[in-house]
C-alpha atoms as a PDB file:
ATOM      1  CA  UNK A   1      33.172 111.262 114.126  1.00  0.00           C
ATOM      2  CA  UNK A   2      34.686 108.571 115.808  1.00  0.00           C
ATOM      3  CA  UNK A   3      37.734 109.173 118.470  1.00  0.00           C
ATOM      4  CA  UNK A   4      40.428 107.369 116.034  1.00  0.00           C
ATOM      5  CA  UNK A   5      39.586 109.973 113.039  1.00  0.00           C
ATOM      6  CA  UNK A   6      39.505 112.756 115.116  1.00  0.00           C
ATOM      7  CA  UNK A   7      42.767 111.726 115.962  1.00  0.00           C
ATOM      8  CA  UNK A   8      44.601 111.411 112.888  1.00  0.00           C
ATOM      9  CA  UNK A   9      43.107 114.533 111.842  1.00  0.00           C
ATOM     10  CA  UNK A  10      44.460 116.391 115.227  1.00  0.00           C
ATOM     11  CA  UNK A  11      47.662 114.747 114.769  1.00  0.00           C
ATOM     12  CA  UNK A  12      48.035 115.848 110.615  1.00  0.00           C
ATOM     13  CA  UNK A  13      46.864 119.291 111.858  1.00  0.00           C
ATOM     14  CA  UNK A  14      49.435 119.584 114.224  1.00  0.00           C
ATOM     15  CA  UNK A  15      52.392 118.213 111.930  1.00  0.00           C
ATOM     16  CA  UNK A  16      51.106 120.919 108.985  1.00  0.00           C
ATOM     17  CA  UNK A  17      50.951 123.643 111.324  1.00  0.00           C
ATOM     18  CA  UNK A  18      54.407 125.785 111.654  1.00  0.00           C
ATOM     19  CA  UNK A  19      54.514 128.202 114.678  1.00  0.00           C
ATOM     20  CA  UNK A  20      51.024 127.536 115.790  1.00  0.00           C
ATOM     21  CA  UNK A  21      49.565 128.516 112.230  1.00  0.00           C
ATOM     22  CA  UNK A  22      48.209 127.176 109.212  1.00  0.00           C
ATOM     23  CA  UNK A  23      48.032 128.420 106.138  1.00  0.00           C
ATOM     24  CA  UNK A  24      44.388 128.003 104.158  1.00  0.00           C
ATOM     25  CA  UNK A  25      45.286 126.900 101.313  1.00  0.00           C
ATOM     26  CA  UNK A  26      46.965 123.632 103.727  1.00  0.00           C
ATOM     27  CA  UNK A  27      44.092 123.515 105.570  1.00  0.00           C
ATOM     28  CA  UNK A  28      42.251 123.119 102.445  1.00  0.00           C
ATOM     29  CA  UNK A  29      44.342 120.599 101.210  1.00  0.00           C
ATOM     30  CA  UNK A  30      44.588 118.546 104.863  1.00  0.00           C
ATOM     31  CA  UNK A  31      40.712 118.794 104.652  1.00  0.00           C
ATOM     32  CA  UNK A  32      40.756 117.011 100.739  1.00  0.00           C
ATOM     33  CA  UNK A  33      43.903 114.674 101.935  1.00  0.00           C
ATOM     34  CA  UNK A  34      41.896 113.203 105.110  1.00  0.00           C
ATOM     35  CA  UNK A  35      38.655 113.333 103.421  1.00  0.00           C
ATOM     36  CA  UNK A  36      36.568 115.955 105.874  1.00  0.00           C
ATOM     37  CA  UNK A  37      35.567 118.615 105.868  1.00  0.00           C
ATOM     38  CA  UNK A  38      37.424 122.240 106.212  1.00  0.00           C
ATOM     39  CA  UNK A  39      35.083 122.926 109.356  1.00  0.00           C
ATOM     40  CA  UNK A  40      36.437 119.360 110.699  1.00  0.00           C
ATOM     41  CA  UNK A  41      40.018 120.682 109.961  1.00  0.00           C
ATOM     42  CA  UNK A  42      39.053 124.784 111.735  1.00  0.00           C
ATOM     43  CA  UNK A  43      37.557 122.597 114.339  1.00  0.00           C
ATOM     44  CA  UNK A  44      40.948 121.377 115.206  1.00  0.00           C
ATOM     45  CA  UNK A  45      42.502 123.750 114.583  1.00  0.00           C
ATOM     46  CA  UNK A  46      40.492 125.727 117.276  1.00  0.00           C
ATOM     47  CA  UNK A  47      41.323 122.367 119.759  1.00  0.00           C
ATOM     48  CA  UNK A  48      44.924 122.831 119.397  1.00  0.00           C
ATOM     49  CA  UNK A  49      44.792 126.649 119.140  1.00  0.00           C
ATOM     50  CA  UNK A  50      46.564 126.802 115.893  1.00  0.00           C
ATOM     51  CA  UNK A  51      45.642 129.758 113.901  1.00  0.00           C
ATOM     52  CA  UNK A  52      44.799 130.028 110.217  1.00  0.00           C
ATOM     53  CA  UNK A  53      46.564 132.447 108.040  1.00  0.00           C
ATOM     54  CA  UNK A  54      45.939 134.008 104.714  1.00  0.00           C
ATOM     55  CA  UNK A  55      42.656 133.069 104.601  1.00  0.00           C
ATOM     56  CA  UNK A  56      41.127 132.955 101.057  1.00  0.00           C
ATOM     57  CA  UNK A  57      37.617 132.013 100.768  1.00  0.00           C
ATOM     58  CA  UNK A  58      36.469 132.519 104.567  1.00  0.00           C
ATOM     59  CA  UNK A  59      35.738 129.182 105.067  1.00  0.00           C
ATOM     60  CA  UNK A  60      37.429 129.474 108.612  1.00  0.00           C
END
C-alpha cells in the first residue's frame, strides 16, 4: 500500500473513531467505504491506538 492510501485511511480512522474507539460495525463499514480490507482498517487502528468495540465477527 502506497503512503497516500495509508493516509486517507489513517486519517478516516481517526475522524470515525470517538474517544479513542471504534465501533465494528464502523470499522466494517470504513473498510467497504475506502475499499480495504478490515485488517487494513485494525491495522490502523493499532497505529493510532484506537480500540475496537463491540466486536461482532472477530475479525479484529
Amino acid at each position: 500500500m502506497d503512503h497516500k492510501a495509508e493516509k486517507v485511511i489513517l486519517d478516516a480512522v481517526r475522524e470515525a473513531a470517538k474517544d479513542g474507539r471504534l465501533s465494528c460495525t464502523m470499522a466494517r463499514k470504513l473498510a467497504e467505504e475506502l475499499k480495504v480490507t478490515p485488517a487494513s482498517i485494525g491495522k490502523a487502528c493499532h497505529q493510532l491506538q484506537i480500540k475496537i468495540k463491540a466486536c461482532e465477527l472477530g475479525c479484529f
